[in-house]
Protein backbone atom coordinates (compact mmCIF):
# COMPACT_ATOMS: atom_id res chain seq x y z
CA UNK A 1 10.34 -3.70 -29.48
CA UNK A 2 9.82 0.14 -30.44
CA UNK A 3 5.73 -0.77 -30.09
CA UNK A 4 6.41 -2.13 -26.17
CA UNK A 5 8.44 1.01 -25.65
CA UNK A 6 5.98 3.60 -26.76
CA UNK A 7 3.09 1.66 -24.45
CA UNK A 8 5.17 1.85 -21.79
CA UNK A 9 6.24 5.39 -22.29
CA UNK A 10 1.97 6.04 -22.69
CA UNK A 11 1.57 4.44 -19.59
CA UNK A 12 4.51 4.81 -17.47
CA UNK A 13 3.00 6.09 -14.31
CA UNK A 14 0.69 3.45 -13.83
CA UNK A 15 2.80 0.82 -14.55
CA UNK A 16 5.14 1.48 -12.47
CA UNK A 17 2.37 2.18 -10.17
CA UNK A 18 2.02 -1.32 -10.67
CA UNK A 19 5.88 -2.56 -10.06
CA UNK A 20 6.08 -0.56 -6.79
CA UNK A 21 2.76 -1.84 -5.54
CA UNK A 22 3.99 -5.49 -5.98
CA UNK A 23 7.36 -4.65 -3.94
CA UNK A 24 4.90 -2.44 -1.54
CA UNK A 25 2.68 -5.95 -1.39
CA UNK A 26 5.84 -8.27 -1.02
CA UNK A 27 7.42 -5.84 1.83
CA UNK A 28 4.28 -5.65 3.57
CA UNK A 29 3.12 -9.50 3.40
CA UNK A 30 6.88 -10.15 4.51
CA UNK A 31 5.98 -8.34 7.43
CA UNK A 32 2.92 -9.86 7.64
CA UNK A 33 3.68 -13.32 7.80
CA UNK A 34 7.18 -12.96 9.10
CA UNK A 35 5.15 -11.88 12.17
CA UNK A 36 2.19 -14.24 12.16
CA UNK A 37 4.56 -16.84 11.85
CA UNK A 38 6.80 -16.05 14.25
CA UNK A 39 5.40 -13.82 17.18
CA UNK A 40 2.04 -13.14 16.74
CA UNK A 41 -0.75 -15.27 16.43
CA UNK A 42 -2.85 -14.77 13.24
CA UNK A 43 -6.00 -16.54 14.59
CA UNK A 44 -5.94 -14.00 17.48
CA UNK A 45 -7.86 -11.22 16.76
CA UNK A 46 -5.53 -8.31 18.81
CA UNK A 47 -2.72 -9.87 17.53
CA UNK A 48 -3.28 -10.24 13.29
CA UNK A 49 -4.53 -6.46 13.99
CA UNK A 50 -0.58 -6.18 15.32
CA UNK A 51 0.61 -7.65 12.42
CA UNK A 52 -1.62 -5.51 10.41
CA UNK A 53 -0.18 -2.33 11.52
CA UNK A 54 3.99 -3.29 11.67
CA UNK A 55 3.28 -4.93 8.07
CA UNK A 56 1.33 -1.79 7.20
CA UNK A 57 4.26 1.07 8.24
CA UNK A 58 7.20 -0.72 6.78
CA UNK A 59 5.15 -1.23 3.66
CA UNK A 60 4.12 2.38 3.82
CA UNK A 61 7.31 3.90 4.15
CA UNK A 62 8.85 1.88 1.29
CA UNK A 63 6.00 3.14 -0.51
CA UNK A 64 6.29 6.65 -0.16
CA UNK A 65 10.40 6.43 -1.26
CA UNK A 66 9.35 4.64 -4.29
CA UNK A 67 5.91 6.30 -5.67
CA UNK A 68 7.94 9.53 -4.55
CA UNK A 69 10.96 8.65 -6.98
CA UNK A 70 10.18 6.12 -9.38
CA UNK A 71 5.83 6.69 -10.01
CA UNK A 72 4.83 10.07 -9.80
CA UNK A 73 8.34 11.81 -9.90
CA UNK A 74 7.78 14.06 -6.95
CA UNK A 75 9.54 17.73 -7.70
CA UNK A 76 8.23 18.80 -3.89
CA UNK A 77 10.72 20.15 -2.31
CA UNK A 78 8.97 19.86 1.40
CA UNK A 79 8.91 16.15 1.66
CA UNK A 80 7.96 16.31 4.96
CA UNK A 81 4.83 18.13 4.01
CA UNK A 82 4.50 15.45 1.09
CA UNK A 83 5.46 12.80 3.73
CA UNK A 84 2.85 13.52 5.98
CA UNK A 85 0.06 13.53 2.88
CA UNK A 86 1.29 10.81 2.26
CA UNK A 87 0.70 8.90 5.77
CA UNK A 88 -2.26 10.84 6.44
CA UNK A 89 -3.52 9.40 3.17
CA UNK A 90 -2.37 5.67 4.05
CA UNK A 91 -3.99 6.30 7.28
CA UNK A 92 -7.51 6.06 5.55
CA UNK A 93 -6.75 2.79 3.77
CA UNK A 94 -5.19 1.15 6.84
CA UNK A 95 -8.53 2.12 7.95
CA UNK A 96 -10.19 0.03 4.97
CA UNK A 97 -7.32 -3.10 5.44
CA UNK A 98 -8.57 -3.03 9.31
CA UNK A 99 -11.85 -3.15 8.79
CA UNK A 100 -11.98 -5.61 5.94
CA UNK A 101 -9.37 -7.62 8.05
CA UNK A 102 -12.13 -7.68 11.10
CA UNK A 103 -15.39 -8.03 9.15
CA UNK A 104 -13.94 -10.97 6.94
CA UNK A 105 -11.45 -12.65 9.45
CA UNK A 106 -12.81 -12.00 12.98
CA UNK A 107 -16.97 -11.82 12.23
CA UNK A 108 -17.59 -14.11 9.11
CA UNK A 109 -14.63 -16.42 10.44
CA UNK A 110 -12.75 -16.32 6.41
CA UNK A 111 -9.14 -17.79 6.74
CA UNK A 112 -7.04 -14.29 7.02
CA UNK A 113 -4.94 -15.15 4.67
CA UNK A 114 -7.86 -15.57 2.04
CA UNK A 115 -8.95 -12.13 3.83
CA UNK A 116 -5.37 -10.42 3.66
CA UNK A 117 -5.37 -10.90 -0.02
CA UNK A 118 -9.11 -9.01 -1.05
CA UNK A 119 -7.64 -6.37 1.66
CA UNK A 120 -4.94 -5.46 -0.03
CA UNK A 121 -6.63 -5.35 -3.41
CA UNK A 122 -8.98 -2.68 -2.08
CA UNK A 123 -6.07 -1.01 -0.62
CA UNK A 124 -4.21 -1.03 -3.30
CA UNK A 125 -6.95 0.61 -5.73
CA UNK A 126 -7.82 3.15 -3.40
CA UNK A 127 -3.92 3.74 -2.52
CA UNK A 128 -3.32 5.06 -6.34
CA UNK A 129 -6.07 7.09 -6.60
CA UNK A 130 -5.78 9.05 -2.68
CA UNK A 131 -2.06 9.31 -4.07
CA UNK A 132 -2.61 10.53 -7.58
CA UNK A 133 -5.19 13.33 -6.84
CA UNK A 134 -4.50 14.30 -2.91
CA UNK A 135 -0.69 13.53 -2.37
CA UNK A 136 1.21 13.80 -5.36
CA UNK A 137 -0.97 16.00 -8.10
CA UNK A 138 1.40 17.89 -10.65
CA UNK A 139 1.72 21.72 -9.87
CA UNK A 140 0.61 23.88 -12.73
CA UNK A 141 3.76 25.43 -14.31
């Protein structure tokens, strides 16, 4: 047990990284879905861009709350400052989910949920490392 503490101690950050990007992925594919399977129709290309973007700003302010607190243990006391890094940032990869969503989905005609999924994993990827170096990089003491 002492052995599975000290690797998680070594590598805290990223696995919890890791735990708040699955509830960031669950939050945002709830959105997702809830709406593709509800209002909006998926196989419409204006409206799975819809869903895109309401699954993409409940899933981003979760996010922020959670990598703020639980990942990178934000000491900032201007969160607004941080916040807006922080959406700015997500801004770029909603660029990324988008685009992957329209090339995959809407030109090559791949089922979007097949195309959701390999979205998200580049999101996700380029998520940590926009947030690690830009958003929420430790202040020299």
């Amino acid at each position: 047990m002492n052995k599975i503490i000290e690797l998680y101690k070594k590598h805290k950050e990223i696995i919890n990284y890791l735990v708040v990007g699955g509830l960031t992925t669950v939050t945002s594919m709830a959105i997702f879905y809830g709406s593709t399977w509800t209002f909006l129709d998926g196989n419409d290309a204006f409206e799975l861009q819809v869903a895109n973007v309401l699954s993409w700003v409940g899933a981003v302010l979760f996010s922020y709350f959670a990598n703020r607190v639980f990942v990178f243990e934000s000491k900032e006391k201007n969160v607004l400052k941080e916040l807006l890094a922080f959406v700015s940032s997500r801004l770029l990869t909603l660029l990324l989910d988008m685009g992957t969503m329209f090339v995959l989905s809407t030109l090559l005609r791949v089922n979007y949920n097949f195309s959701k999924i390999v979205a998200m994993v580049l999101v996700t990827v380029g998520n940590y490392v926009i947030s690690k170096v830009f958003v929420f990089k430790k202040k020299e003491k």
